[in-house]
PDB file of N, CA and C in Angstrom:
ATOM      1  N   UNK A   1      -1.888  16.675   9.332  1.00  0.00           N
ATOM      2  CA  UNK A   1      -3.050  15.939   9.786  1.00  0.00           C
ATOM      3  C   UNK A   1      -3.599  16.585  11.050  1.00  0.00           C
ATOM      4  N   UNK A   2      -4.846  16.752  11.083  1.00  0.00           N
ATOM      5  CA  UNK A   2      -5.839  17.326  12.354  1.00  0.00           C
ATOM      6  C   UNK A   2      -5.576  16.388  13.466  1.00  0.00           C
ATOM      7  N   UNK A   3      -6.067  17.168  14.643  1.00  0.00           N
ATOM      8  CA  UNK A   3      -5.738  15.976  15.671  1.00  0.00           C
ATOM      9  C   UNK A   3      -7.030  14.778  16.044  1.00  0.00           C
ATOM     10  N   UNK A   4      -8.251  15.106  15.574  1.00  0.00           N
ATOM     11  CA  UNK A   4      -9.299  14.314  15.545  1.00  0.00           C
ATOM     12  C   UNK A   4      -9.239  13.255  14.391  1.00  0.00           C
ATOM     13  N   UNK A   5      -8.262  13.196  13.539  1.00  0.00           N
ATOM     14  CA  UNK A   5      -7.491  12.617  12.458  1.00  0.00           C
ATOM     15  C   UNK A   5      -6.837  11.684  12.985  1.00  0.00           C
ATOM     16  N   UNK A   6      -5.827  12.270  14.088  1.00  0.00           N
ATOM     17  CA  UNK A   6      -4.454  10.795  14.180  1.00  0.00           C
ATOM     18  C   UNK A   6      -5.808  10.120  15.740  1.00  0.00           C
ATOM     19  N   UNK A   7      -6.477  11.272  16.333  1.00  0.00           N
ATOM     20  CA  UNK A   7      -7.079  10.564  17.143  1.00  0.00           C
ATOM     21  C   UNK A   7      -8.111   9.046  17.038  1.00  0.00           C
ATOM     22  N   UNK A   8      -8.278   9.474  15.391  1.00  0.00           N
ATOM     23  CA  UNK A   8      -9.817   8.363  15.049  1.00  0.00           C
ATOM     24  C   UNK A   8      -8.532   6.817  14.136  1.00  0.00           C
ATOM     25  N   UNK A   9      -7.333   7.219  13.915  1.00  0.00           N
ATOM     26  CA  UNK A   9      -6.477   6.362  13.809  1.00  0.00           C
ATOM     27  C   UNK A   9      -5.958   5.608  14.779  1.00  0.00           C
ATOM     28  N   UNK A  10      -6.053   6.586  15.921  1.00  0.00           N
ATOM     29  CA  UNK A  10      -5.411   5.081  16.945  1.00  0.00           C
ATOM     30  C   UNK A  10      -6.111   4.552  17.332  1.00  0.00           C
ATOM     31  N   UNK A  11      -7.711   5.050  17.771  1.00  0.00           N
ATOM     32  CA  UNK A  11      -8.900   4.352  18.346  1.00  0.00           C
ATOM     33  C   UNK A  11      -8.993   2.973  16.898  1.00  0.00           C
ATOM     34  N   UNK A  12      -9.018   3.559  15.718  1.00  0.00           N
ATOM     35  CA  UNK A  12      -9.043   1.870  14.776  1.00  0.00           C
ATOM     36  C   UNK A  12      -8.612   1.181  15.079  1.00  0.00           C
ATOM     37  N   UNK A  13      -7.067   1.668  15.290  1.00  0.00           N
ATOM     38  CA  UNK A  13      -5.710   0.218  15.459  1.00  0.00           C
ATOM     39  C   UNK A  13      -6.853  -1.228  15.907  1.00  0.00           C
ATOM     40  N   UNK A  14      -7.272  -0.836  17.392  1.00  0.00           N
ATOM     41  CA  UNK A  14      -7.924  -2.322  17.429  1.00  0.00           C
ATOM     42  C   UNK A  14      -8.963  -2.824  17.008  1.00  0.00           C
ATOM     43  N   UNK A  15      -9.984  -2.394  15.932  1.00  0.00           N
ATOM     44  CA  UNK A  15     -10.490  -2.705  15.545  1.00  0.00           C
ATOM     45  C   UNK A  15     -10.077  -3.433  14.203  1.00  0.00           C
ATOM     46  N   UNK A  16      -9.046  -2.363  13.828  1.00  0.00           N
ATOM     47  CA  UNK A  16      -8.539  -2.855  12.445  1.00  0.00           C
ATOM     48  C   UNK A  16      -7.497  -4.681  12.368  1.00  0.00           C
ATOM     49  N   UNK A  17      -7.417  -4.488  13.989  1.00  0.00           N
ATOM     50  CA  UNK A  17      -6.392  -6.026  14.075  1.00  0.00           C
ATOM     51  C   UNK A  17      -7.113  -7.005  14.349  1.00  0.00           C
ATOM     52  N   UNK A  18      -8.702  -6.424  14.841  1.00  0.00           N
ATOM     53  CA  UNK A  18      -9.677  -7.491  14.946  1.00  0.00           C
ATOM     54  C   UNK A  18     -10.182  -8.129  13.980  1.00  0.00           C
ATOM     55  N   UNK A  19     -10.338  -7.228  12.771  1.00  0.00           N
ATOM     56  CA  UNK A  19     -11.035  -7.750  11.741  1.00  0.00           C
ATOM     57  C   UNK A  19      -9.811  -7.910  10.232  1.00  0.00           C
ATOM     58  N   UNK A  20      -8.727  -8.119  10.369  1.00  0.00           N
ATOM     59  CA  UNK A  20      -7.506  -7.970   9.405  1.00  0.00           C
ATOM     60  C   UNK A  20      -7.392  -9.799   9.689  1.00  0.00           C
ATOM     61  N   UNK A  21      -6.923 -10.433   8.527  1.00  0.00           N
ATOM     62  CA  UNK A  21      -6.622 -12.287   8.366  1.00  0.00           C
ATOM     63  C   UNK A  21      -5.294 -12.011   8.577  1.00  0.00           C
ATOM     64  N   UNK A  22      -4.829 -12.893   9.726  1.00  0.00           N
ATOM     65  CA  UNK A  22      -2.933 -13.124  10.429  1.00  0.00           C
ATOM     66  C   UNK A  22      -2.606 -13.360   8.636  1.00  0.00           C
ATOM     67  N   UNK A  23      -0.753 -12.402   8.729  1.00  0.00           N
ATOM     68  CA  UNK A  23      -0.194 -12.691   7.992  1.00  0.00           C
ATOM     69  C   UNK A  23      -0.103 -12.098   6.263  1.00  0.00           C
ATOM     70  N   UNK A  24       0.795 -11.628   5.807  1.00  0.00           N
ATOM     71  CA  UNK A  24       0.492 -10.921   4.365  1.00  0.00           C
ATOM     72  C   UNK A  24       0.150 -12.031   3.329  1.00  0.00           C
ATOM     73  N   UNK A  25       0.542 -12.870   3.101  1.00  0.00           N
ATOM     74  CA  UNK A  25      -0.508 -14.309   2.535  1.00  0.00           C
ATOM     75  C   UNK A  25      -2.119 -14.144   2.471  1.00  0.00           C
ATOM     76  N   UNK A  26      -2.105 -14.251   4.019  1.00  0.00           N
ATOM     77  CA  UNK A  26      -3.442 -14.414   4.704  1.00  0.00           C
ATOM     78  C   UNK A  26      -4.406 -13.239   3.807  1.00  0.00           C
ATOM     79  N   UNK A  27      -3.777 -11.968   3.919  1.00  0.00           N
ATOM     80  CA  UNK A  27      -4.544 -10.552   3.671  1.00  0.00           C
ATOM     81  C   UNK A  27      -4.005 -10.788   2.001  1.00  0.00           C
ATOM     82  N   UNK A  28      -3.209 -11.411   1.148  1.00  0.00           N
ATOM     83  CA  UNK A  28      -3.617 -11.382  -0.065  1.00  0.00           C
ATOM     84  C   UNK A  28      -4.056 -12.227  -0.466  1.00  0.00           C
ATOM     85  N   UNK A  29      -4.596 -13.677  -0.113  1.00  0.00           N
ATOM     86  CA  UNK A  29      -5.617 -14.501  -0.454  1.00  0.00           C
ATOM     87  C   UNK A  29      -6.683 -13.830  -0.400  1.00  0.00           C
ATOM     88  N   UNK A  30      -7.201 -12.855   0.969  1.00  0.00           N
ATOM     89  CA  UNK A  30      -8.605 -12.308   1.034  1.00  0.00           C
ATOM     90  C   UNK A  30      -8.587 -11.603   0.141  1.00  0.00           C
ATOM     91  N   UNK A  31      -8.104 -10.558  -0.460  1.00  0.00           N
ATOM     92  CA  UNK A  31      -8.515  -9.355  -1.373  1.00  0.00           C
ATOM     93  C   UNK A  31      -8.342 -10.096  -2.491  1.00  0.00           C
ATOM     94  N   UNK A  32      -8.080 -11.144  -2.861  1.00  0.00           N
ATOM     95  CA  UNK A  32      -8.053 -11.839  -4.332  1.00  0.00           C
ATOM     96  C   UNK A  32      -9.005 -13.007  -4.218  1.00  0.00           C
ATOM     97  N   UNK A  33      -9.644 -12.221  -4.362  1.00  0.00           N
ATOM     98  CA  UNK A  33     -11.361 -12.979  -4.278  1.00  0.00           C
ATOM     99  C   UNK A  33     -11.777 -14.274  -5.719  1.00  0.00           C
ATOM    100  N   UNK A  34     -10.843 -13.759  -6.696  1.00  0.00           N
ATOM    101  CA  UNK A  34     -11.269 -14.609  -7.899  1.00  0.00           C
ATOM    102  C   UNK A  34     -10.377 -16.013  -7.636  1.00  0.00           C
ATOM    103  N   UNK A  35      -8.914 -15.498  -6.770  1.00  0.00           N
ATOM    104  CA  UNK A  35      -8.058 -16.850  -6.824  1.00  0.00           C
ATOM    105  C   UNK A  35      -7.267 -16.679  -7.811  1.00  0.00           C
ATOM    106  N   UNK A  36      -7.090 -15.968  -8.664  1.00  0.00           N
ATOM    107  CA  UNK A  36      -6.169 -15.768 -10.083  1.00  0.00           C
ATOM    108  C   UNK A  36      -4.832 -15.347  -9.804  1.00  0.00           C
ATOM    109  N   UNK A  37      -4.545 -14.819  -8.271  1.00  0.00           N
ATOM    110  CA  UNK A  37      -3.269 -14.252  -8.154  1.00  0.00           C
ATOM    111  C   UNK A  37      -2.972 -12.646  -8.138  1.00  0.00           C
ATOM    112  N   UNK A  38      -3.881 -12.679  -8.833  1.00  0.00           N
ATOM    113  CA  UNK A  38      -3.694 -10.780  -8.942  1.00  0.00           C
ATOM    114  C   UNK A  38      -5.010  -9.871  -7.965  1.00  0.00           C
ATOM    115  N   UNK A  39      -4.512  -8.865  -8.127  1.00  0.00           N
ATOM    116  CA  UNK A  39      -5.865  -7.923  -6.727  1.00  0.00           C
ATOM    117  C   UNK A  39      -6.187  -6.462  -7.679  1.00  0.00           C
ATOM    118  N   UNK A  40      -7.333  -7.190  -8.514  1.00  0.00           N
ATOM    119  CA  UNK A  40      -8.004  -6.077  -9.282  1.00  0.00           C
ATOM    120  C   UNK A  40      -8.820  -4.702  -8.620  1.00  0.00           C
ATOM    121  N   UNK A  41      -8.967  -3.672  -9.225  1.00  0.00           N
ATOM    122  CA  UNK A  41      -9.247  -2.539  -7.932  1.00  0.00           C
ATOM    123  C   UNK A  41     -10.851  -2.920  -7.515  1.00  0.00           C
ATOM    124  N   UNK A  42     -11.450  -3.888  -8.026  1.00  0.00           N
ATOM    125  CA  UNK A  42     -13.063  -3.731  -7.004  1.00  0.00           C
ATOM    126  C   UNK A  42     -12.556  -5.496  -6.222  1.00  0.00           C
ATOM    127  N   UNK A  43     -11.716  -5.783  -6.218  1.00  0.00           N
ATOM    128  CA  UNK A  43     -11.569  -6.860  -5.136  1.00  0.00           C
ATOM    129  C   UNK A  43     -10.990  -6.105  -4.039  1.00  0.00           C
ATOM    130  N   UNK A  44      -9.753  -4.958  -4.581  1.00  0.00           N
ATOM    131  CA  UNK A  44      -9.170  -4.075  -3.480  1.00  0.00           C
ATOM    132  C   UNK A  44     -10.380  -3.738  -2.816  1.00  0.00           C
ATOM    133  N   UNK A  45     -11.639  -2.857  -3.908  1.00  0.00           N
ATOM    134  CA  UNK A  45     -12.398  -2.287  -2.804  1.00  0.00           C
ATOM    135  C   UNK A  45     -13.478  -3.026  -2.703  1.00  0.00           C
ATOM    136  N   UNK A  46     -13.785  -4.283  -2.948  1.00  0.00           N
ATOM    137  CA  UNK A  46     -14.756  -5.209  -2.114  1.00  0.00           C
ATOM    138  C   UNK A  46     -13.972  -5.470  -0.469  1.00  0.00           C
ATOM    139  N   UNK A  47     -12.479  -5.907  -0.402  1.00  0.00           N
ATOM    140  CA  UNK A  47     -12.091  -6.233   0.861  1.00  0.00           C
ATOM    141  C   UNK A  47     -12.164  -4.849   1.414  1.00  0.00           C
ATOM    142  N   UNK A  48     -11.725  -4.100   1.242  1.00  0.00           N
ATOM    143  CA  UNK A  48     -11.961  -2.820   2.253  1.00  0.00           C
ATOM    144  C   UNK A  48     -13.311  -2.677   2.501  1.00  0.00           C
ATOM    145  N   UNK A  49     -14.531  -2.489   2.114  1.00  0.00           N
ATOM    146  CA  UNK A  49     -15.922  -2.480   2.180  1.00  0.00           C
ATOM    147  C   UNK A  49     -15.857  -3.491   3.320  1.00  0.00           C
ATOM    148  N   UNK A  50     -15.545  -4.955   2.871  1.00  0.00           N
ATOM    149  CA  UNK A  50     -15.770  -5.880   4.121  1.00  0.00           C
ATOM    150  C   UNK A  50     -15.288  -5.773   5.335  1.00  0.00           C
ATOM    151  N   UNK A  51     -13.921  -5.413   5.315  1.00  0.00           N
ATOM    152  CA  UNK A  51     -12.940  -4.698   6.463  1.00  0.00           C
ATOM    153  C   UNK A  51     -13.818  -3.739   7.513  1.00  0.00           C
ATOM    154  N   UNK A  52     -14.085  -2.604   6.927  1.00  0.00           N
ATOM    155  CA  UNK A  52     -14.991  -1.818   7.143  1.00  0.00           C
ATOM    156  C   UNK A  52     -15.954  -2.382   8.071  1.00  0.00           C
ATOM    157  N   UNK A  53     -16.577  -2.742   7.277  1.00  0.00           N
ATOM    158  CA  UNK A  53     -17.945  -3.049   8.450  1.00  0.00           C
ATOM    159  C   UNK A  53     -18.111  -4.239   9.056  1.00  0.00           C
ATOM    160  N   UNK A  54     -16.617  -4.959   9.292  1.00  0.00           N
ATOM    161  CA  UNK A  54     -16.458  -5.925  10.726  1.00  0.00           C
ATOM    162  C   UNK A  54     -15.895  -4.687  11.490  1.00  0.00           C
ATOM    163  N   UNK A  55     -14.819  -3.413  11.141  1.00  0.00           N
ATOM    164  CA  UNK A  55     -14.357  -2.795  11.943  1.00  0.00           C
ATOM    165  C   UNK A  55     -15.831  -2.275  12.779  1.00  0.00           C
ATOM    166  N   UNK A  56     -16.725  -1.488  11.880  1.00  0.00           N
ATOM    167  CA  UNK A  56     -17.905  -1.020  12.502  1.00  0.00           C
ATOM    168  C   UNK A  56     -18.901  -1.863  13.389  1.00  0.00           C
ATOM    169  N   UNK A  57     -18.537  -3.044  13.097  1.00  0.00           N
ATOM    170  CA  UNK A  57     -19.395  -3.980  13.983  1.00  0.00           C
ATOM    171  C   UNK A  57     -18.979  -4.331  15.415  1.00  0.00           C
ATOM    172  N   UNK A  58     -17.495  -4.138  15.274  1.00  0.00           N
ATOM    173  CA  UNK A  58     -16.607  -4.177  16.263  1.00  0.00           C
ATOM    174  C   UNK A  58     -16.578  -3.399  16.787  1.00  0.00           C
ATOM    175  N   UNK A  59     -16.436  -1.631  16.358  1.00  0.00           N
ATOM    176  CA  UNK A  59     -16.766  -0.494  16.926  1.00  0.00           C
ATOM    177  C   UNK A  59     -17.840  -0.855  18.159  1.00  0.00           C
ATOM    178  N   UNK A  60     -19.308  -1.075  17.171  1.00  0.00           N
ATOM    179  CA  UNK A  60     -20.781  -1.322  17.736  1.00  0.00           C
ATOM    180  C   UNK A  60     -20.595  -2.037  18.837  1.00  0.00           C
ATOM    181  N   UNK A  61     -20.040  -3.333  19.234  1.00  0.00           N
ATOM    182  CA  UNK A  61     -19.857  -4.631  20.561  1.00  0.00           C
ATOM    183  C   UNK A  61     -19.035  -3.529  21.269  1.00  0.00           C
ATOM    184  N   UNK A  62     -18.060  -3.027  21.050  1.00  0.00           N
ATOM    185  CA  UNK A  62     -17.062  -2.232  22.186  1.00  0.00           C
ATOM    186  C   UNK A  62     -17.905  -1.777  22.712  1.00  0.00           C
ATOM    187  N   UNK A  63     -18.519  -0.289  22.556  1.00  0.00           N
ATOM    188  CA  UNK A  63     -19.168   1.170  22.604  1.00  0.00           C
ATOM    189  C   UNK A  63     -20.534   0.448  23.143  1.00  0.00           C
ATOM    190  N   UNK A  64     -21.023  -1.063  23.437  1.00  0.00           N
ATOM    191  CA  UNK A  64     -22.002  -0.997  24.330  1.00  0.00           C
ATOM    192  C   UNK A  64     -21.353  -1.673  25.212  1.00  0.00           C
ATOM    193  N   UNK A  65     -20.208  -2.340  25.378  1.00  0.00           N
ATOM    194  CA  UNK A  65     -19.436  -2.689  26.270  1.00  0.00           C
ATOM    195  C   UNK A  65     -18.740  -1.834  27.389  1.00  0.00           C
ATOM    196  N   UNK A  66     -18.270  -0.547  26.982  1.00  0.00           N
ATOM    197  CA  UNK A  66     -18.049   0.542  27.532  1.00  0.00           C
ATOM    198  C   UNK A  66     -19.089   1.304  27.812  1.00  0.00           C
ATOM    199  N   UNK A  67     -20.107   1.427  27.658  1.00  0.00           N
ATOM    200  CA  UNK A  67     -21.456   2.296  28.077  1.00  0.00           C
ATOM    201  C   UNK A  67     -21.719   1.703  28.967  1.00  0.00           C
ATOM    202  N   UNK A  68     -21.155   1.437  30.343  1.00  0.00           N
ATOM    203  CA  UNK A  68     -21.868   0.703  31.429  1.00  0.00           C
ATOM    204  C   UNK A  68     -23.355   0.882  31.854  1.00  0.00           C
ATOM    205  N   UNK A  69     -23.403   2.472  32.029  1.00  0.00           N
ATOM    206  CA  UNK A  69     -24.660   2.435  32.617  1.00  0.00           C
ATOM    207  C   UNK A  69     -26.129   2.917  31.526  1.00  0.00           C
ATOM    208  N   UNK A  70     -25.552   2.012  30.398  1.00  0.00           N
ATOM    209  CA  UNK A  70     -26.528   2.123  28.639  1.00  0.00           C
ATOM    210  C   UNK A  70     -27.187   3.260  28.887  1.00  0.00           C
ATOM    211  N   UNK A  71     -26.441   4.321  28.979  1.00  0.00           N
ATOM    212  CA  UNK A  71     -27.959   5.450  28.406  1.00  0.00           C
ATOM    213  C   UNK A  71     -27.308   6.322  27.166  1.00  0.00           C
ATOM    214  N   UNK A  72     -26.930   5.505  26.497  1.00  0.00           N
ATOM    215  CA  UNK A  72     -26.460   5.886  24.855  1.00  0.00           C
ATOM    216  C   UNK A  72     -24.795   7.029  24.603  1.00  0.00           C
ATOM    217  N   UNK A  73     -24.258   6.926  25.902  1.00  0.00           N
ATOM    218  CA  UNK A  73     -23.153   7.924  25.867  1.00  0.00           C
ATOM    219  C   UNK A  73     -22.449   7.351  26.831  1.00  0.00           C
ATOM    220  N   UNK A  74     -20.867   7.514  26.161  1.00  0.00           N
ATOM    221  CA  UNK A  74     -19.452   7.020  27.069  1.00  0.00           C
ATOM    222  C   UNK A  74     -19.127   8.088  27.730  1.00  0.00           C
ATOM    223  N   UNK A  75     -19.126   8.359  29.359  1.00  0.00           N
ATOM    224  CA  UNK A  75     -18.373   9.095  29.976  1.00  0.00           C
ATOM    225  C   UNK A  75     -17.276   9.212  29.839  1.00  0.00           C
ATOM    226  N   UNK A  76     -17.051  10.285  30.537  1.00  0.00           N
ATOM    227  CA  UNK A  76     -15.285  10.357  30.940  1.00  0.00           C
ATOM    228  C   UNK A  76     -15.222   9.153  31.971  1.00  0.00           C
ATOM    229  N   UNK A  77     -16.107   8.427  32.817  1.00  0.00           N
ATOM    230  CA  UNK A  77     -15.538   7.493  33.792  1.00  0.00           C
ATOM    231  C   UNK A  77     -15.402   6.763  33.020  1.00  0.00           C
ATOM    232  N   UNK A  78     -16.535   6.429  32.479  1.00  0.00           N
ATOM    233  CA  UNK A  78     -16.519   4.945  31.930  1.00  0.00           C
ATOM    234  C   UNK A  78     -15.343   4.869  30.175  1.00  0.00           C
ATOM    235  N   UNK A  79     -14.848   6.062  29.963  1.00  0.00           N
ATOM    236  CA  UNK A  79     -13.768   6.018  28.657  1.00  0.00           C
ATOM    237  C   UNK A  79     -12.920   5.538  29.244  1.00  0.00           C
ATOM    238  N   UNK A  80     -12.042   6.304  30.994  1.00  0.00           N
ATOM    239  CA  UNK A  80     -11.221   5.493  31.163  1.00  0.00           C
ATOM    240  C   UNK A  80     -10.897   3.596  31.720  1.00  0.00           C
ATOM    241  N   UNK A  81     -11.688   3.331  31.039  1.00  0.00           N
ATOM    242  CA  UNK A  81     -11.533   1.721  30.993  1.00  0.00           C
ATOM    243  C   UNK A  81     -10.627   1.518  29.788  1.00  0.00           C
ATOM    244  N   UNK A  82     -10.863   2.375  28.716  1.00  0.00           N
ATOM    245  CA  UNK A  82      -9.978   2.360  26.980  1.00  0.00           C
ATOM    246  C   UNK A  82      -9.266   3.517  27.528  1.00  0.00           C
ATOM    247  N   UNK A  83      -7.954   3.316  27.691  1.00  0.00           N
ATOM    248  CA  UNK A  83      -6.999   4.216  27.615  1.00  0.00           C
ATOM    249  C   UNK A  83      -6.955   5.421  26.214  1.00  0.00           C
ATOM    250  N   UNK A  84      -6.813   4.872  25.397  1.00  0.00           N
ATOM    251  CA  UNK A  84      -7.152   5.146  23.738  1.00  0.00           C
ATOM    252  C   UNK A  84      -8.287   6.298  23.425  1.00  0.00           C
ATOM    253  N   UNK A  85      -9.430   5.811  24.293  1.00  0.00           N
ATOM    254  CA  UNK A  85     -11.086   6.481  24.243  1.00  0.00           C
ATOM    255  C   UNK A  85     -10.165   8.025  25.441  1.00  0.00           C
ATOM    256  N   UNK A  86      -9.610   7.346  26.583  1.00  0.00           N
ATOM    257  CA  UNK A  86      -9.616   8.924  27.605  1.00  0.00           C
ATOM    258  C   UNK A  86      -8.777   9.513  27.175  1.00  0.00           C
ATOM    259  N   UNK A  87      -7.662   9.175  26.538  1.00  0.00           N
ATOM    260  CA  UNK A  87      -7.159  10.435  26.050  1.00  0.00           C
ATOM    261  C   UNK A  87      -7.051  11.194  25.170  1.00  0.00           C
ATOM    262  N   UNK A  88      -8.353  10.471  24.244  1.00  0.00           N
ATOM    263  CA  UNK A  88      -8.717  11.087  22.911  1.00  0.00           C
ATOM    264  C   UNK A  88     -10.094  12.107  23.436  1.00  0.00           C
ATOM    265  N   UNK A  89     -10.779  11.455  24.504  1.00  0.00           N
ATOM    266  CA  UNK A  89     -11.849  12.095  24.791  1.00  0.00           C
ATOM    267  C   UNK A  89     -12.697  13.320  24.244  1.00  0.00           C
ATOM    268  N   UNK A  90     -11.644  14.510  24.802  1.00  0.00           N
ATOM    269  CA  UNK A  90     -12.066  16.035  24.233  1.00  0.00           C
ATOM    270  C   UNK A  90     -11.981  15.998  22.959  1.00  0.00           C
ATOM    271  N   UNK A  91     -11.063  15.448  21.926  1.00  0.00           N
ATOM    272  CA  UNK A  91     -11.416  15.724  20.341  1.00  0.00           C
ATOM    273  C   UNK A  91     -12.100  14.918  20.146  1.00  0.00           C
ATOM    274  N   UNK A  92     -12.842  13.704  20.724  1.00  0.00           N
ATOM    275  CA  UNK A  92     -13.792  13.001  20.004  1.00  0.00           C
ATOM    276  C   UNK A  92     -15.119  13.533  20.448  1.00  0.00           C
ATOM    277  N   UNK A  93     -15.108  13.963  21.645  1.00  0.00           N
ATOM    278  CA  UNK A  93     -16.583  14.407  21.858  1.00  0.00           C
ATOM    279  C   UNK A  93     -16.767  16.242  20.569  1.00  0.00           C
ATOM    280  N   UNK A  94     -17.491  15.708  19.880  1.00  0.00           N
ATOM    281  CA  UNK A  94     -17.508  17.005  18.834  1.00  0.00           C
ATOM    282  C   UNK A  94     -18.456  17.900  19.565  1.00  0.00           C
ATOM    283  N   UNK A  95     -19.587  17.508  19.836  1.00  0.00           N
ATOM    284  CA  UNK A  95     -21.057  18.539  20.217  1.00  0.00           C
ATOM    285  C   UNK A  95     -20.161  18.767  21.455  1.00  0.00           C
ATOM    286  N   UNK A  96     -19.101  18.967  22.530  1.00  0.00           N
ATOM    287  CA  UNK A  96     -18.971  18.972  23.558  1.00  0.00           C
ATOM    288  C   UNK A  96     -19.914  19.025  25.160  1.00  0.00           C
ATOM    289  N   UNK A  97     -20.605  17.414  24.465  1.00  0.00           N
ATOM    290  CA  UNK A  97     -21.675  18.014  25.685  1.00  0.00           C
ATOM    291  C   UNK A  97     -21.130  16.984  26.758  1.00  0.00           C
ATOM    292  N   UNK A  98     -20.142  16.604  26.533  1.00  0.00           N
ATOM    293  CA  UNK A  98     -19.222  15.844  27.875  1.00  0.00           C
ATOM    294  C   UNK A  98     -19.100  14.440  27.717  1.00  0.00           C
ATOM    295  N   UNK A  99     -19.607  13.822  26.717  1.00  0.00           N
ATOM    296  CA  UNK A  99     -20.408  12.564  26.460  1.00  0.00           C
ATOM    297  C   UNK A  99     -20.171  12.111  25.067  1.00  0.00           C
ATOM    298  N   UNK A 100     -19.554  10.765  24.512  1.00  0.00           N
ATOM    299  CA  UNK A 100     -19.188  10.320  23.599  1.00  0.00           C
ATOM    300  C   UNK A 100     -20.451   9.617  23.151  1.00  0.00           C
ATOM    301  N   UNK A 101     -21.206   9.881  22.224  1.00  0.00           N
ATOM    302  CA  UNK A 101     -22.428   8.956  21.375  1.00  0.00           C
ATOM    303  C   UNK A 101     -21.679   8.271  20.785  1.00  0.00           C
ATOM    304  N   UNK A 102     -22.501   6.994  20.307  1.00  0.00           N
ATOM    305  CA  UNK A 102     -22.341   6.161  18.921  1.00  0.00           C
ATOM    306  C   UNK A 102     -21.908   6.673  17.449  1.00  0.00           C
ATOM    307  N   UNK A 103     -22.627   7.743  17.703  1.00  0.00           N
ATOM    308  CA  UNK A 103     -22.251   8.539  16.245  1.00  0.00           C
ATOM    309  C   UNK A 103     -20.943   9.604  16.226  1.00  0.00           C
ATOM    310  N   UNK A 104     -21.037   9.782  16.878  1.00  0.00           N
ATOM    311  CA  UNK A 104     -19.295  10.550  17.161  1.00  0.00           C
ATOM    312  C   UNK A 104     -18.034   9.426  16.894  1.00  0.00           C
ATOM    313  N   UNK A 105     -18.602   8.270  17.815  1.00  0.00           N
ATOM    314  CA  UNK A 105     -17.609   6.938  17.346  1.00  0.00           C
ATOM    315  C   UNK A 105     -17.384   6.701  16.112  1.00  0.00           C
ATOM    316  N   UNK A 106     -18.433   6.992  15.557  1.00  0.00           N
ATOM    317  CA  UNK A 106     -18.209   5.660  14.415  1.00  0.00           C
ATOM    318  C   UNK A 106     -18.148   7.530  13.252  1.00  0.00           C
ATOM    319  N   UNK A 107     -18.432   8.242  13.553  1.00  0.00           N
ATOM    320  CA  UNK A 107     -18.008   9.480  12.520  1.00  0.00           C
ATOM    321  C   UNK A 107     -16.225   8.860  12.867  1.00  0.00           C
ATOM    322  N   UNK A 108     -15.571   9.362  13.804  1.00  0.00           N
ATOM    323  CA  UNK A 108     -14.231   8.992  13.923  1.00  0.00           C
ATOM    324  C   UNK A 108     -13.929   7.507  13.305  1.00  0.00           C
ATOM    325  N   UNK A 109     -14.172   6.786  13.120  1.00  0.00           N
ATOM    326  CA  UNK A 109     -14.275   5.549  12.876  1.00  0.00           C
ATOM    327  C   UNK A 109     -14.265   4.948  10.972  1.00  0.00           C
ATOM    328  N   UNK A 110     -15.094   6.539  10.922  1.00  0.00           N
ATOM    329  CA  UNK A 110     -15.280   6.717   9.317  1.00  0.00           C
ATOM    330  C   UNK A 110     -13.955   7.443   8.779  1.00  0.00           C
ATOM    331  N   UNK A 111     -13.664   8.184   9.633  1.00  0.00           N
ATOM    332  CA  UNK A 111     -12.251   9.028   9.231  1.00  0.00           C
ATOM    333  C   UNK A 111     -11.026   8.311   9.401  1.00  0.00           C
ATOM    334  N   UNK A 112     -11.100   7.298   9.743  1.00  0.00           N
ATOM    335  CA  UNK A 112     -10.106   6.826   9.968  1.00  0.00           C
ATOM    336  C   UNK A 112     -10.456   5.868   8.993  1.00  0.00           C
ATOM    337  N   UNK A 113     -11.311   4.986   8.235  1.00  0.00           N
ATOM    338  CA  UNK A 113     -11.389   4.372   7.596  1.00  0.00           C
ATOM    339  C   UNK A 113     -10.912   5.048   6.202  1.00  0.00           C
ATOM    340  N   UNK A 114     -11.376   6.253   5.767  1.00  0.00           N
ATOM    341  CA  UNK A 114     -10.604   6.863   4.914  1.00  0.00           C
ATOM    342  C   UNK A 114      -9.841   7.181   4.545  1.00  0.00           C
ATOM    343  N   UNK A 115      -8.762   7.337   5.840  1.00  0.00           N
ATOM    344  CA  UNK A 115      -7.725   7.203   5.377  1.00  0.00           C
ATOM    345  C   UNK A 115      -6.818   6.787   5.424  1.00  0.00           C
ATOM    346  N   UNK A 116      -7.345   4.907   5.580  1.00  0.00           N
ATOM    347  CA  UNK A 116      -6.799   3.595   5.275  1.00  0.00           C
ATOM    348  C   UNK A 116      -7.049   3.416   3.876  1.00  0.00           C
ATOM    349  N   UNK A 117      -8.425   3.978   3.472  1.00  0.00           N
ATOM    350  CA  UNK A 117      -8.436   3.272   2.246  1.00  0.00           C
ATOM    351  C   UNK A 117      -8.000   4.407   0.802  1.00  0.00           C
ATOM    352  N   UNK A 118      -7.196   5.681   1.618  1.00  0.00           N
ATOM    353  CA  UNK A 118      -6.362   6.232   0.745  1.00  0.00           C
ATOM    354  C   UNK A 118      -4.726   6.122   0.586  1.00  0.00           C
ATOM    355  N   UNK A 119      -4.682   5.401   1.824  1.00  0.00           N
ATOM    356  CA  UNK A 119      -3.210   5.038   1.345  1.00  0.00           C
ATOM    357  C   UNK A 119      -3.060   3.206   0.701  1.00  0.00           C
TER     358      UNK A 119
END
């Protein structure tokens, strides 16, 4: 695995615990959407789809939460508020122009979603 790989995995972790239902019950009631007991593969991938884009929404509230001074990019000052964000910093900033965009986030954000929803 690349290191912009395990990097866009640990930045999920909290997104993924934000938007995951307490409990293995909990998370197989949700993906068994019909109630029948069983988790057919488009309920698997209806809940991941949904997963997904509370994680991305969650991404979205952080990343303007951390942009203190909103001009569309996370510093290095303002990353170290997320421990997670500063020491991932250099492999997440791709264009290396010193400065974490929205879209660098959530590209990492996508890679890491992938490969949740390949294992």
């Amino acid at each position: 695995m690349k290191m912009p790989v395990l990097v866009a995995l640990a930045l999920i972790a909290p997104f993924a615990a934000h938007a995951q239902p307490a409990g293995a019950g909990a998370t197989f009631d949700a993906m068994d959407g019909n109630g029948d007991g069983q988790i057919s593969r488009a309920e698997y991938a209806s809940y991941l789809s949904q997963r997904f884009s509370e994680q991305a929404e969650a991404m979205d509230a952080a990343f303007e939460q951390i942009d203190a001074d909103r001009n569309g990019l996370i510093s290095k000052e303002e990353a170290a508020a997320v421990p997670a964000i500063a020491s991932a910093f250099d492999a997440l900033d791709a264009n290396k122009d010193g400065g974490l965009s929205k879209a660098e986030m959530q590209d990492a954000l996508s890679k890491a979603q992938a490969l949740q929803g390949a294992n």
